[in-house]
N, C-alpha and C. Protein backbone atom coordinates (compact mmCIF):
# COMPACT_ATOMS: atom_id res chain seq x y z
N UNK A 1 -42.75 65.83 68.89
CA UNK A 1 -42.67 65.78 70.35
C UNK A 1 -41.23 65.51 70.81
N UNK A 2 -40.45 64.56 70.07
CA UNK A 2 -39.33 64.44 70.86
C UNK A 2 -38.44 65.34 70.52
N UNK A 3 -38.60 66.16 69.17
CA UNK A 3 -37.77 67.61 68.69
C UNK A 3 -37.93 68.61 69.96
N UNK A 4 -39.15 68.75 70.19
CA UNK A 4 -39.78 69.35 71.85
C UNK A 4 -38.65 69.26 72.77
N UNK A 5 -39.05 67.66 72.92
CA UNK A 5 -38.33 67.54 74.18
C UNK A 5 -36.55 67.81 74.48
N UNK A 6 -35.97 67.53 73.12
CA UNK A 6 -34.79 67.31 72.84
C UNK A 6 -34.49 68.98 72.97
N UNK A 7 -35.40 70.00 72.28
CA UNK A 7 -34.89 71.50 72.61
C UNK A 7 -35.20 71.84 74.17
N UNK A 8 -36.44 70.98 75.06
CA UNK A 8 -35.65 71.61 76.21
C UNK A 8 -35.00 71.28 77.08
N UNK A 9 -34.32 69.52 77.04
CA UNK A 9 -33.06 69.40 77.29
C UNK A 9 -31.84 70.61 76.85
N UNK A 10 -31.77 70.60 75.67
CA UNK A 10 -30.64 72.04 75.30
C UNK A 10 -30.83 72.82 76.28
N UNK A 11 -32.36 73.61 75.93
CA UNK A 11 -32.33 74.64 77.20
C UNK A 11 -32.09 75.03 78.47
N UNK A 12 -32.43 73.47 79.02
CA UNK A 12 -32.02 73.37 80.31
C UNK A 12 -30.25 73.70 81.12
N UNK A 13 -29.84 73.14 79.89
CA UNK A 13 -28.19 72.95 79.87
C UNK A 13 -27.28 73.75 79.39
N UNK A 14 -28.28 74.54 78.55
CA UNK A 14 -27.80 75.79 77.91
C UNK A 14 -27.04 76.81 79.08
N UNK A 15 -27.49 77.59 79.96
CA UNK A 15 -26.81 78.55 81.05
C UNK A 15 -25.56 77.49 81.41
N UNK A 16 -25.17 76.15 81.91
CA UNK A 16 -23.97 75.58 82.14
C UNK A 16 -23.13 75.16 81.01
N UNK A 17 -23.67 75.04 79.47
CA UNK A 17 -22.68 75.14 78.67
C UNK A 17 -22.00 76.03 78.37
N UNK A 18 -22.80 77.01 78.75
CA UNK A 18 -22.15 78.61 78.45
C UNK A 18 -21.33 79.12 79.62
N UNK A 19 -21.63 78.96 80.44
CA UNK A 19 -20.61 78.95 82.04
C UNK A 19 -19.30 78.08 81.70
N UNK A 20 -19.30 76.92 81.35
CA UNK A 20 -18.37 76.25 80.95
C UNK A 20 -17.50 76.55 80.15
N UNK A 21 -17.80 76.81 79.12
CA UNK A 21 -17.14 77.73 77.62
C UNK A 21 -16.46 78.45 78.34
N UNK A 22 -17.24 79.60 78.49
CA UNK A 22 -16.49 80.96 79.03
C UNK A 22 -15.58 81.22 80.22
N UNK A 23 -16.07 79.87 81.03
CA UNK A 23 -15.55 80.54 82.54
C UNK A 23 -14.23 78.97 83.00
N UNK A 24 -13.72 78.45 81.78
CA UNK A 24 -12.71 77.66 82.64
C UNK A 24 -11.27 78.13 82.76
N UNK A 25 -11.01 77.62 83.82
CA UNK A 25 -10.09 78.20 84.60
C UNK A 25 -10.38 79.29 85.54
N UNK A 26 -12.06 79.30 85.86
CA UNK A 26 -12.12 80.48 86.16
C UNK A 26 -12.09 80.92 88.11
N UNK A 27 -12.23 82.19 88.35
CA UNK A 27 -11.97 82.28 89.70
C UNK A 27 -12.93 83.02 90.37
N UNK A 28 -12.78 83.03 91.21
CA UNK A 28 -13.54 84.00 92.31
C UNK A 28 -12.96 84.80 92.81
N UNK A 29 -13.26 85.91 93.43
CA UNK A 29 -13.23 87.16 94.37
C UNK A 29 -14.48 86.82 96.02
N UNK A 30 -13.64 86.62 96.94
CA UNK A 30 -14.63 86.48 98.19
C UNK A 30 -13.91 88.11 98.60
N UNK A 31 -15.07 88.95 98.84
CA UNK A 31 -14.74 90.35 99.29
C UNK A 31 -14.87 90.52 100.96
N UNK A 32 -13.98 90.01 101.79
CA UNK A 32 -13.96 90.20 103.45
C UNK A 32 -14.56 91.67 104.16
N UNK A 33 -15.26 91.70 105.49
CA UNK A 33 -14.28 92.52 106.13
C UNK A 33 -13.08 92.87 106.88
N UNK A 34 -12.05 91.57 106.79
CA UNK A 34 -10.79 91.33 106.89
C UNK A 34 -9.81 91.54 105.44
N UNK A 35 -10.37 91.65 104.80
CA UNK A 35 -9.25 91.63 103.36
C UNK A 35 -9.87 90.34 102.16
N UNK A 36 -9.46 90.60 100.94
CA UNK A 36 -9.89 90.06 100.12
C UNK A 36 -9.41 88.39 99.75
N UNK A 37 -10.11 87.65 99.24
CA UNK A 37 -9.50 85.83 99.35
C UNK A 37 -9.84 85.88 97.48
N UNK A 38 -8.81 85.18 97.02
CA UNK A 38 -9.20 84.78 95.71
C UNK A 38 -8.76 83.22 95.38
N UNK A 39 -9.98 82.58 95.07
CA UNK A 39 -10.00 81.22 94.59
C UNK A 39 -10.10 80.79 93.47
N UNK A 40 -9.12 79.56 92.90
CA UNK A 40 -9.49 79.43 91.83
C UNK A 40 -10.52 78.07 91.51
N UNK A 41 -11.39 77.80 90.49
CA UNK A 41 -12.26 76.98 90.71
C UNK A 41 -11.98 75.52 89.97
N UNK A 42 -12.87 74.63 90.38
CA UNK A 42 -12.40 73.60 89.49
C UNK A 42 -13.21 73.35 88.81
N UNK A 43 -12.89 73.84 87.62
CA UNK A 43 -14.89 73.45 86.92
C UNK A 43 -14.64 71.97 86.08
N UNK A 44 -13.60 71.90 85.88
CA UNK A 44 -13.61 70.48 85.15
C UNK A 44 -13.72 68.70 86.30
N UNK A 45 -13.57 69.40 87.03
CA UNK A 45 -13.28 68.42 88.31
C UNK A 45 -14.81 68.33 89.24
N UNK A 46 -15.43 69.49 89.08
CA UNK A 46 -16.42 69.56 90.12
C UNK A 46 -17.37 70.73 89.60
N UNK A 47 -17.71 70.52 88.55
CA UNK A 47 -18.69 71.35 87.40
C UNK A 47 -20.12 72.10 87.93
N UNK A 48 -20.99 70.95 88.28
CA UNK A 48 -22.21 71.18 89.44
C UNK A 48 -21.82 71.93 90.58
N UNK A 49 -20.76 71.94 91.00
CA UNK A 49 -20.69 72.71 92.19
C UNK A 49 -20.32 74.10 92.12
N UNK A 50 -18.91 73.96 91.11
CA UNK A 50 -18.66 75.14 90.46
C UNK A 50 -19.64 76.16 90.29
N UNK A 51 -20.44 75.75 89.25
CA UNK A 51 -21.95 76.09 88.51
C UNK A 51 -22.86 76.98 89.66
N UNK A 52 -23.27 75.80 90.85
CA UNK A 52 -23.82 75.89 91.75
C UNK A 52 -23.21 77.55 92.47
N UNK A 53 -21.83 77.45 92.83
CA UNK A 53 -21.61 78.37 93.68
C UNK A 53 -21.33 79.83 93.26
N UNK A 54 -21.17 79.68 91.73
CA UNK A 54 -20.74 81.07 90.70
C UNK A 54 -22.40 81.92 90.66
N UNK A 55 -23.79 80.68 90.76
CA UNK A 55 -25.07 80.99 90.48
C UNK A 55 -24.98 81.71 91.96
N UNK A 56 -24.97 81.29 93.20
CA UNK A 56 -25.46 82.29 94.14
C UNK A 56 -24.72 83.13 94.51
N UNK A 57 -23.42 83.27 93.78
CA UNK A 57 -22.78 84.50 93.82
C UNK A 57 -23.66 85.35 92.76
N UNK A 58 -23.47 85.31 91.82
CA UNK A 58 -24.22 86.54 90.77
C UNK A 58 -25.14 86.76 91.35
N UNK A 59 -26.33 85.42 91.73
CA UNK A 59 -27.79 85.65 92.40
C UNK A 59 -27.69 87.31 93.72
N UNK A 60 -26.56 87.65 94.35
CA UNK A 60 -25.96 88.16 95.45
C UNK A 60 -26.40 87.53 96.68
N UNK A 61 -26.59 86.36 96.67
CA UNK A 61 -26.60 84.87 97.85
C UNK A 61 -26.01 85.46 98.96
N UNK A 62 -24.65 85.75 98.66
CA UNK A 62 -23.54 86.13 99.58
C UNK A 62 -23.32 87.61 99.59
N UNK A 63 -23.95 88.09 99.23
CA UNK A 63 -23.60 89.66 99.89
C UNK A 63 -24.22 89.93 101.37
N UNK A 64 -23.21 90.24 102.23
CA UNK A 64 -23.33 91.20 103.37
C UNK A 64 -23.85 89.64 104.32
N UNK A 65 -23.39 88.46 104.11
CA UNK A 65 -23.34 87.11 104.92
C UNK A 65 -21.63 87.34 105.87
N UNK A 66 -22.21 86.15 106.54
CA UNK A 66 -20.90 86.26 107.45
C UNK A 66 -20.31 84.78 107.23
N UNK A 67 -18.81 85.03 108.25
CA UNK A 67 -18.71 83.22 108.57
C UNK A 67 -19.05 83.03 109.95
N UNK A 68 -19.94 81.94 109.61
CA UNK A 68 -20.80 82.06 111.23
C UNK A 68 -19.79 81.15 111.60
N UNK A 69 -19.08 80.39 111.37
CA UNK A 69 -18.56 79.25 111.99
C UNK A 69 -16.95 79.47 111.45
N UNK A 70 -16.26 79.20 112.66
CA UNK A 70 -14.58 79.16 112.90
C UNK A 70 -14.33 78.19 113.81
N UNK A 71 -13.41 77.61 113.44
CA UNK A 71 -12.43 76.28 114.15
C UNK A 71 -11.11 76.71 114.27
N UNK A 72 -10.47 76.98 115.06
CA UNK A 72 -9.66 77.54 114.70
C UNK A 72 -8.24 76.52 114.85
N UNK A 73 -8.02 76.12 113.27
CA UNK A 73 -6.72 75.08 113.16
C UNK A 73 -7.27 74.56 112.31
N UNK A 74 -8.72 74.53 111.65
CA UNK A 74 -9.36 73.81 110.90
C UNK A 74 -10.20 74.13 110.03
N UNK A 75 -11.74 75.11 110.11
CA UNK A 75 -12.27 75.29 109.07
C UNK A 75 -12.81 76.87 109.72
N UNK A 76 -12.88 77.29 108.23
CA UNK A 76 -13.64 78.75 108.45
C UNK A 76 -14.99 78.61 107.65
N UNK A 77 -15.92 78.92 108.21
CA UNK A 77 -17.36 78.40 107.33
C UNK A 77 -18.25 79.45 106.88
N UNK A 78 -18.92 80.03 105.92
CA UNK A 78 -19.56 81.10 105.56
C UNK A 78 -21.15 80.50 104.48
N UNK A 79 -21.51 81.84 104.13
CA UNK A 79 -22.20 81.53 102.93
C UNK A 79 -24.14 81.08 103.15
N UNK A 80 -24.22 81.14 104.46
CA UNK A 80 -26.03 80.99 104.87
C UNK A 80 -26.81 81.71 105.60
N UNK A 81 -25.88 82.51 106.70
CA UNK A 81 -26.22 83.62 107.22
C UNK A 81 -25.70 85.05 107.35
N UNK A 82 -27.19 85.82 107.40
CA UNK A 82 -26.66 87.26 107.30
C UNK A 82 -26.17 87.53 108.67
N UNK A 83 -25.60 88.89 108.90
CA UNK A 83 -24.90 89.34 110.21
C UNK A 83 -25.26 88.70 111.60
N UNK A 84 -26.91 89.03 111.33
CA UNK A 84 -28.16 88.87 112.42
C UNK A 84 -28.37 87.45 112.54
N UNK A 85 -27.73 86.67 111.84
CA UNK A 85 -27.95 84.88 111.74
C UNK A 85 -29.70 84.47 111.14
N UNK A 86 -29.68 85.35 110.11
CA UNK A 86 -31.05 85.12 109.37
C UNK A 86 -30.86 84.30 108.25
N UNK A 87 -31.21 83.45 108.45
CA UNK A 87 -30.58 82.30 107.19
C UNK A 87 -31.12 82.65 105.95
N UNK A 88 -30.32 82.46 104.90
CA UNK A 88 -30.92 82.99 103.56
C UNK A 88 -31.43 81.83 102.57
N UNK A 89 -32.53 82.06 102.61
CA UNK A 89 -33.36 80.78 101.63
C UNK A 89 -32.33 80.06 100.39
N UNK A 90 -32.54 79.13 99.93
CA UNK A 90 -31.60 78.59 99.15
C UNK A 90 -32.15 77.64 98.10
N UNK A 91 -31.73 77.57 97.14
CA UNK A 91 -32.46 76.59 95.72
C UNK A 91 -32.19 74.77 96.48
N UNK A 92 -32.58 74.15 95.28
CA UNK A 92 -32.35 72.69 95.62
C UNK A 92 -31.23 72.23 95.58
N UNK A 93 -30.93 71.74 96.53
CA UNK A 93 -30.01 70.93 96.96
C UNK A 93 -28.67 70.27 95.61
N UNK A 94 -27.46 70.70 95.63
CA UNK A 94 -27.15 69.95 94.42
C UNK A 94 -26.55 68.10 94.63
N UNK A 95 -26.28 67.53 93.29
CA UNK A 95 -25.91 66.21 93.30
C UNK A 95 -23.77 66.32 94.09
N UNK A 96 -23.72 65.20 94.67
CA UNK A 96 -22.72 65.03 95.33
C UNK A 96 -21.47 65.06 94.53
N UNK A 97 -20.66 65.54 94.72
CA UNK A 97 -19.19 65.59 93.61
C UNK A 97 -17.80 65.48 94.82
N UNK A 98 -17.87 64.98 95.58
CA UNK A 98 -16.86 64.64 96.61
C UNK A 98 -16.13 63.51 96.34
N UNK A 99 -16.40 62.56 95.10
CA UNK A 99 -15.55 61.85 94.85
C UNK A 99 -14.62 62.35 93.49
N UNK A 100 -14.78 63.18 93.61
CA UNK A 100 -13.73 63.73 92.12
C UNK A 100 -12.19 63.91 92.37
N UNK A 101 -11.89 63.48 93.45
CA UNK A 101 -10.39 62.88 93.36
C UNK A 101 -9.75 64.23 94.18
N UNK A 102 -10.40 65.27 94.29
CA UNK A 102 -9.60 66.26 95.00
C UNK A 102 -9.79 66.37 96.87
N UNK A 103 -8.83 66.41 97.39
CA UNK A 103 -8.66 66.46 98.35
C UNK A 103 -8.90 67.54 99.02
N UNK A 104 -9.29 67.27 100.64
CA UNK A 104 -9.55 68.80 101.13
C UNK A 104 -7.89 69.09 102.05
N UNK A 105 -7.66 69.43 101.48
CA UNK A 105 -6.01 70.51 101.95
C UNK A 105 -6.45 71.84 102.38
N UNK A 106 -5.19 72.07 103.33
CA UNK A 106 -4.90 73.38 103.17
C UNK A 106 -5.05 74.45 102.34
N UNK A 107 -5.78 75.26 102.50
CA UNK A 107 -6.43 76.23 101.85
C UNK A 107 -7.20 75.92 100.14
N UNK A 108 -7.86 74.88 100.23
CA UNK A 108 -9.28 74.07 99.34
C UNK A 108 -10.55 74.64 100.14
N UNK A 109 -11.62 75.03 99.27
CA UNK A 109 -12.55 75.23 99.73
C UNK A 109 -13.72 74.06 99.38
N UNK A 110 -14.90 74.05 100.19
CA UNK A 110 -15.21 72.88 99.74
C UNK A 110 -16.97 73.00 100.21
N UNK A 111 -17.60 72.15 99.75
CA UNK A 111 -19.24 72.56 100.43
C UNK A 111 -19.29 72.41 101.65
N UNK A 112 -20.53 72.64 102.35
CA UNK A 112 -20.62 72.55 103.70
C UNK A 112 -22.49 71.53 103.69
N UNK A 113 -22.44 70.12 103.69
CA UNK A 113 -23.95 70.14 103.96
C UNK A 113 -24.50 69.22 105.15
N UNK A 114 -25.60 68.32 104.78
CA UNK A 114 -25.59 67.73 106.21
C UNK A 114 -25.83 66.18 106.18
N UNK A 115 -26.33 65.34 106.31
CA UNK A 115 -26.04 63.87 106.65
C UNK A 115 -26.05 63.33 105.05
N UNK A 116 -27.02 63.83 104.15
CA UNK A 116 -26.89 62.79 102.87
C UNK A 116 -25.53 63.55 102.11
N UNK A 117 -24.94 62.47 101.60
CA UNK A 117 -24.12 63.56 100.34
C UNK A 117 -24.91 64.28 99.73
N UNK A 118 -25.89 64.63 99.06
CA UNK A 118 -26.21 65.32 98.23
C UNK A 118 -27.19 66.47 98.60
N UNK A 119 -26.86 66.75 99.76
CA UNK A 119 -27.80 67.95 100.33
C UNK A 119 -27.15 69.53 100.35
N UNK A 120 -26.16 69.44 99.35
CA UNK A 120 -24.98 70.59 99.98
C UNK A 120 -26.01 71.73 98.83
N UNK A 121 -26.15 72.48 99.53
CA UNK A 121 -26.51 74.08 99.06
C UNK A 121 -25.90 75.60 98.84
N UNK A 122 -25.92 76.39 99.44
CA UNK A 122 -24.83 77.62 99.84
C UNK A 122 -23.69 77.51 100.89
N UNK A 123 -23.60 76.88 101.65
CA UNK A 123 -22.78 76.92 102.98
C UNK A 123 -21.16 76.52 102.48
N UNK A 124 -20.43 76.87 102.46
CA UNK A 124 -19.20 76.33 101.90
C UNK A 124 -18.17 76.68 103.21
N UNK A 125 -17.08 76.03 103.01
CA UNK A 125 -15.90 76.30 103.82
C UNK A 125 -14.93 76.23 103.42
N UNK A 126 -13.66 76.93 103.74
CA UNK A 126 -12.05 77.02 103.71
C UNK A 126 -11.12 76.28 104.34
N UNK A 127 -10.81 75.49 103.80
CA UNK A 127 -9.54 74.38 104.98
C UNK A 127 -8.42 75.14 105.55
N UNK A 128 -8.40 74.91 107.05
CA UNK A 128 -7.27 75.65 107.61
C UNK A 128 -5.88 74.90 107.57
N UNK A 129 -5.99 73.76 107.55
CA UNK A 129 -5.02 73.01 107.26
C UNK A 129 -5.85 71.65 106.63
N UNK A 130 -4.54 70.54 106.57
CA UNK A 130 -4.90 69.61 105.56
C UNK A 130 -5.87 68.41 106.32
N UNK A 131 -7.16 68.13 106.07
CA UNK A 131 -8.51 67.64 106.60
C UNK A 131 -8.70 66.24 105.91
N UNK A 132 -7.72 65.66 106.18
CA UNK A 132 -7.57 64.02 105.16
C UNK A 132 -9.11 63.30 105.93
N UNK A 133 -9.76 63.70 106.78
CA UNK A 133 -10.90 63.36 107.37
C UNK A 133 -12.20 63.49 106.98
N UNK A 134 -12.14 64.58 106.15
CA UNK A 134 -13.54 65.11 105.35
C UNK A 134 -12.91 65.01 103.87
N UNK A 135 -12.26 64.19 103.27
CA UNK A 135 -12.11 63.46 101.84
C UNK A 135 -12.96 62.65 101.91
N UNK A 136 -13.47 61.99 100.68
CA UNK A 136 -14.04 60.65 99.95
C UNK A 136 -13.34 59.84 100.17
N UNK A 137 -13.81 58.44 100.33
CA UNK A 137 -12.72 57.42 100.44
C UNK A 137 -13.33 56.05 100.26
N UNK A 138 -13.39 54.95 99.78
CA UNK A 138 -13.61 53.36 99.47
C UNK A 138 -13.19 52.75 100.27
N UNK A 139 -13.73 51.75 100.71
CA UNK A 139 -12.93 50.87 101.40
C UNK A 139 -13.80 49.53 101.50
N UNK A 140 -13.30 48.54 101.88
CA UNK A 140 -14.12 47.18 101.63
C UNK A 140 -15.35 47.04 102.05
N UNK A 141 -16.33 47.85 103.14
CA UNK A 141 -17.06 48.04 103.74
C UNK A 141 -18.41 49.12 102.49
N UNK A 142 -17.48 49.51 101.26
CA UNK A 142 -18.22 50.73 100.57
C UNK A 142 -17.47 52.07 100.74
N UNK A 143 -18.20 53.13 100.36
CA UNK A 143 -17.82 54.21 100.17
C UNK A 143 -17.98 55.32 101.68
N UNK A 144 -17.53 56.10 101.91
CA UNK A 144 -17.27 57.27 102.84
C UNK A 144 -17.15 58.27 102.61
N UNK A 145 -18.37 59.09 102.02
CA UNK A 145 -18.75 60.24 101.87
C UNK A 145 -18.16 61.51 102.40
N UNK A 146 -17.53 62.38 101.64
CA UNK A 146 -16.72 63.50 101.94
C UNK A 146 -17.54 64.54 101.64
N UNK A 147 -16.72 65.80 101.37
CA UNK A 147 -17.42 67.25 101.20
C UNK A 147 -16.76 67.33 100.10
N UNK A 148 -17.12 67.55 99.17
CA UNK A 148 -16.77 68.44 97.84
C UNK A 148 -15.88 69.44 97.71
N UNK A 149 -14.32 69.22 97.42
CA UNK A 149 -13.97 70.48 97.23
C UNK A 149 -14.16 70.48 95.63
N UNK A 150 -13.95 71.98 95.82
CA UNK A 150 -14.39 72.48 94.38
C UNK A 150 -13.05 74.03 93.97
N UNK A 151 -12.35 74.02 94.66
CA UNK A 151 -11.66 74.83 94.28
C UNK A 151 -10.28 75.14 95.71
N UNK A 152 -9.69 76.03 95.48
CA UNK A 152 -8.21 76.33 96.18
C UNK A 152 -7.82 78.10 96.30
N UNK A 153 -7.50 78.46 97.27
CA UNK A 153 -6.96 79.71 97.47
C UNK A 153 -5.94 79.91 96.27
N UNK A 154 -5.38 80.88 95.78
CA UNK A 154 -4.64 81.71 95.07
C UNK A 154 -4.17 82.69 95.85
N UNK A 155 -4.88 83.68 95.73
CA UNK A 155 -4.31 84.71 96.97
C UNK A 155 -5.34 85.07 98.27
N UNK A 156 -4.74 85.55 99.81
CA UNK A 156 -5.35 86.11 100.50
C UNK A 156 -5.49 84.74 101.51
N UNK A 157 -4.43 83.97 101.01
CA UNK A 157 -4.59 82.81 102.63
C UNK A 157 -4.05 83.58 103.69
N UNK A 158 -3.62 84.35 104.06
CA UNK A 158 -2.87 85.28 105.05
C UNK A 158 -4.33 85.74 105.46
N UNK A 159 -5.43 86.16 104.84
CA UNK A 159 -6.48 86.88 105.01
C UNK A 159 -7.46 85.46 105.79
N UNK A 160 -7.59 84.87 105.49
CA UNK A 160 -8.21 83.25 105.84
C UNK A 160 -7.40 82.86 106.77
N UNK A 161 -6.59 82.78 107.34
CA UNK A 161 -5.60 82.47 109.31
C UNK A 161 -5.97 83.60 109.55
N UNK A 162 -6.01 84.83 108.54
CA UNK A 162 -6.73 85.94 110.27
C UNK A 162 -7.87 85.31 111.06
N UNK A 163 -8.89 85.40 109.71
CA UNK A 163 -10.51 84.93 110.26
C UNK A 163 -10.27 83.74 111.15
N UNK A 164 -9.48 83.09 110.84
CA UNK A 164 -9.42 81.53 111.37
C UNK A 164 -9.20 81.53 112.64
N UNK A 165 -8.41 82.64 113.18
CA UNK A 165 -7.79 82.85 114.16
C UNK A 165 -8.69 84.12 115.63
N UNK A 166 -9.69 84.29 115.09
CA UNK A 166 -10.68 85.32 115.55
C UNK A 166 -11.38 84.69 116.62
N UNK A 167 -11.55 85.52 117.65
CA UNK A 167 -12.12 85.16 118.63
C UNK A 167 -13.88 84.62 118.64
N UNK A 168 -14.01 83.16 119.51
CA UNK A 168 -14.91 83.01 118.64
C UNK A 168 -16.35 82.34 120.37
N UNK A 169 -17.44 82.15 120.11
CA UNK A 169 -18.31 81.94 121.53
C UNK A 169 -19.51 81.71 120.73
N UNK A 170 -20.91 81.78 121.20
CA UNK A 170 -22.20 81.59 121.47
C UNK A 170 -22.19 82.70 119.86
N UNK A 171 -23.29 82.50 119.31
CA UNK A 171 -23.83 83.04 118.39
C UNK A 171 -25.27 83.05 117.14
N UNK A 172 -26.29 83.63 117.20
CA UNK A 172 -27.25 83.53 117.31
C UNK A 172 -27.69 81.85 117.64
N UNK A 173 -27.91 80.68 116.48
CA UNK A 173 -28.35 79.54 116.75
C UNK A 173 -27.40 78.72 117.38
N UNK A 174 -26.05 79.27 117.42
CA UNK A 174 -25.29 78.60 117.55
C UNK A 174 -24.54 78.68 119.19
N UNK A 175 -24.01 77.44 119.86
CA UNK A 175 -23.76 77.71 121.04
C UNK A 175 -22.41 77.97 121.58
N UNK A 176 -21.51 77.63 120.32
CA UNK A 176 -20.16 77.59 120.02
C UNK A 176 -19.44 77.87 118.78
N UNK A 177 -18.18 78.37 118.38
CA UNK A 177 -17.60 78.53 117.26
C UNK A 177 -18.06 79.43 115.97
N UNK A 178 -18.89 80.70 116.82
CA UNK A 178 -19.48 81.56 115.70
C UNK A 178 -18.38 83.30 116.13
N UNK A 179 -17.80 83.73 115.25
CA UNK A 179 -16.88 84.94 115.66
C UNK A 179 -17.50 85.95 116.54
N UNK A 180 -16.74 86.13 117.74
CA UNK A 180 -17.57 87.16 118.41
C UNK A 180 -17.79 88.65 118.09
N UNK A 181 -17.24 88.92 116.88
CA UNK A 181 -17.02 90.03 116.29
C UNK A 181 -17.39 90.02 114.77
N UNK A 182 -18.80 90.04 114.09
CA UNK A 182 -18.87 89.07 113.09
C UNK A 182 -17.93 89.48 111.66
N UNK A 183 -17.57 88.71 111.10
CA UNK A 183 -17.03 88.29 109.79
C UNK A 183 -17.39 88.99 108.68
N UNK A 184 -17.68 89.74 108.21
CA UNK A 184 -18.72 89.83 106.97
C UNK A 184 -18.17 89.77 105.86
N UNK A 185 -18.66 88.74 105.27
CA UNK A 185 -18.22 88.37 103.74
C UNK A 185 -19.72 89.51 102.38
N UNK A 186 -18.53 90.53 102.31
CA UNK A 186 -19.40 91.71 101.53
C UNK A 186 -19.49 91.04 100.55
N UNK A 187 -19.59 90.63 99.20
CA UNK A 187 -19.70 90.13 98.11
C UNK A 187 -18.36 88.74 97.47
N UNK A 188 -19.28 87.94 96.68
CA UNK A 188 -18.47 86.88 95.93
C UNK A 188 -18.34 87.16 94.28
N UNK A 189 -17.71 87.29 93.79
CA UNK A 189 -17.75 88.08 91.98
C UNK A 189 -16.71 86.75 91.28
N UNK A 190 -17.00 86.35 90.12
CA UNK A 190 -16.36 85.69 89.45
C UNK A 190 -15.02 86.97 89.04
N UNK A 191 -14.04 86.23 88.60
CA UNK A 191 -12.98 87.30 88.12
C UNK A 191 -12.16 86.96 87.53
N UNK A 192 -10.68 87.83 86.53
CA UNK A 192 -10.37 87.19 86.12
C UNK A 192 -8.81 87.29 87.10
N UNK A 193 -7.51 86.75 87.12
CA UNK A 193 -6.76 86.54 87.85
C UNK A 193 -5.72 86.46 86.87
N UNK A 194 -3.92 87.12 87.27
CA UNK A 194 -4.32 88.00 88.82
C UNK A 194 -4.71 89.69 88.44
N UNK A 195 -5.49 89.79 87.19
CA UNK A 195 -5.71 91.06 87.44
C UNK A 195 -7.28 91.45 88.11
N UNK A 196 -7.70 89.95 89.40
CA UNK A 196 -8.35 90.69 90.31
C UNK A 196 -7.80 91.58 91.18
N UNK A 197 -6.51 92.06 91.38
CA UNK A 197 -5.74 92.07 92.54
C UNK A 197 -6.64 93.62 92.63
């Protein structure tokens, strides 16, 4: 029984040891309809999330989604809805990795979720500039829950201040800060760099 159990621990862990192996240092391809963004990831820093966001890329999570949400000076947000603002179903929730020491800067991408740390799913975002406000942080009172970054632009920040910079109003659920012209983020592909170019 515990030989049992012990092979399907392996199993379980098996698809992220093998992601791990193969894919460190590894990057992404976000395919715009503004132009292409390439990120690189942090898998040693933020593994679960990594993991997490490489799975609903292959899954095609993100094909033909938009960024429903723009700030413009601050965040560009994508990754849950299609054109039409039809939200796309999503697995469970992953564990929180916002204290792994990386900061959300200028062009860091990072999860997007909602009141608990550990509710972050598909929704991710791009820092338009440096967001020392949505970091992790301690303080005598306890801890202060941030967003997870999990990785950093390489190329195509020029492509990320366009979007950032796009005119933006009312949009399906939303009553503010969705592009009035939508965004469409055609596909996310792991890759290798820079001969994604």
């Amino acid at each position: 029984m515990k030989k049992f159990a012990a092979l399907l621990a392996f199993l379980a862990l098996a698809p992220f040891a093998a992601f791990a192996a193969d894919d460190a240092g590894s990057y992404a391809k976000i395919q715009t309809s503004m132009g292409d963004i390439i990120v690189e990831l942090e898998l040693q820093k933020a593994p679960r999330t990594v993991e997490n966001f490489i799975a609903y890329a292959k899954s095609g999570h993100f094909d033909r989604t938009i960024f429903h949400r723009v700030v413009t000076g601050y965040v560009i947000q994508g990754g849950g809805f299609s054109r039409y603002y039809n939200e796309r179903l999503t697995r469970d929730p992953i564990p929180y990795e916002g204290d792994n020491g990386l900061k959300n800067l200028r062009g860091t991408i990072a999860m997007a979720r909602g009141t608990s740390p550990d509710s972050a799913t598909a929704q991710w975002f791009i820092n338009l500039k440096d967001n020392d406000e949505l970091d992790h942080y301690v303080n005598d009172l306890g801890p202060r829950y941030g967003y997870a970054v999990f990785g950093h632009v390489v190329e195509g920040m020029e492509v990320v201040d366009a979007i950032g910079a796009v005119e933006t109003g009312p949009g399906g659920p939303f009553d503010a800060e969705a592009p009035i012209e939508p965004v469409i983020i055609k596909r996310v592909d792991p890759v290798e760099w820079p001969a994604a170019q």
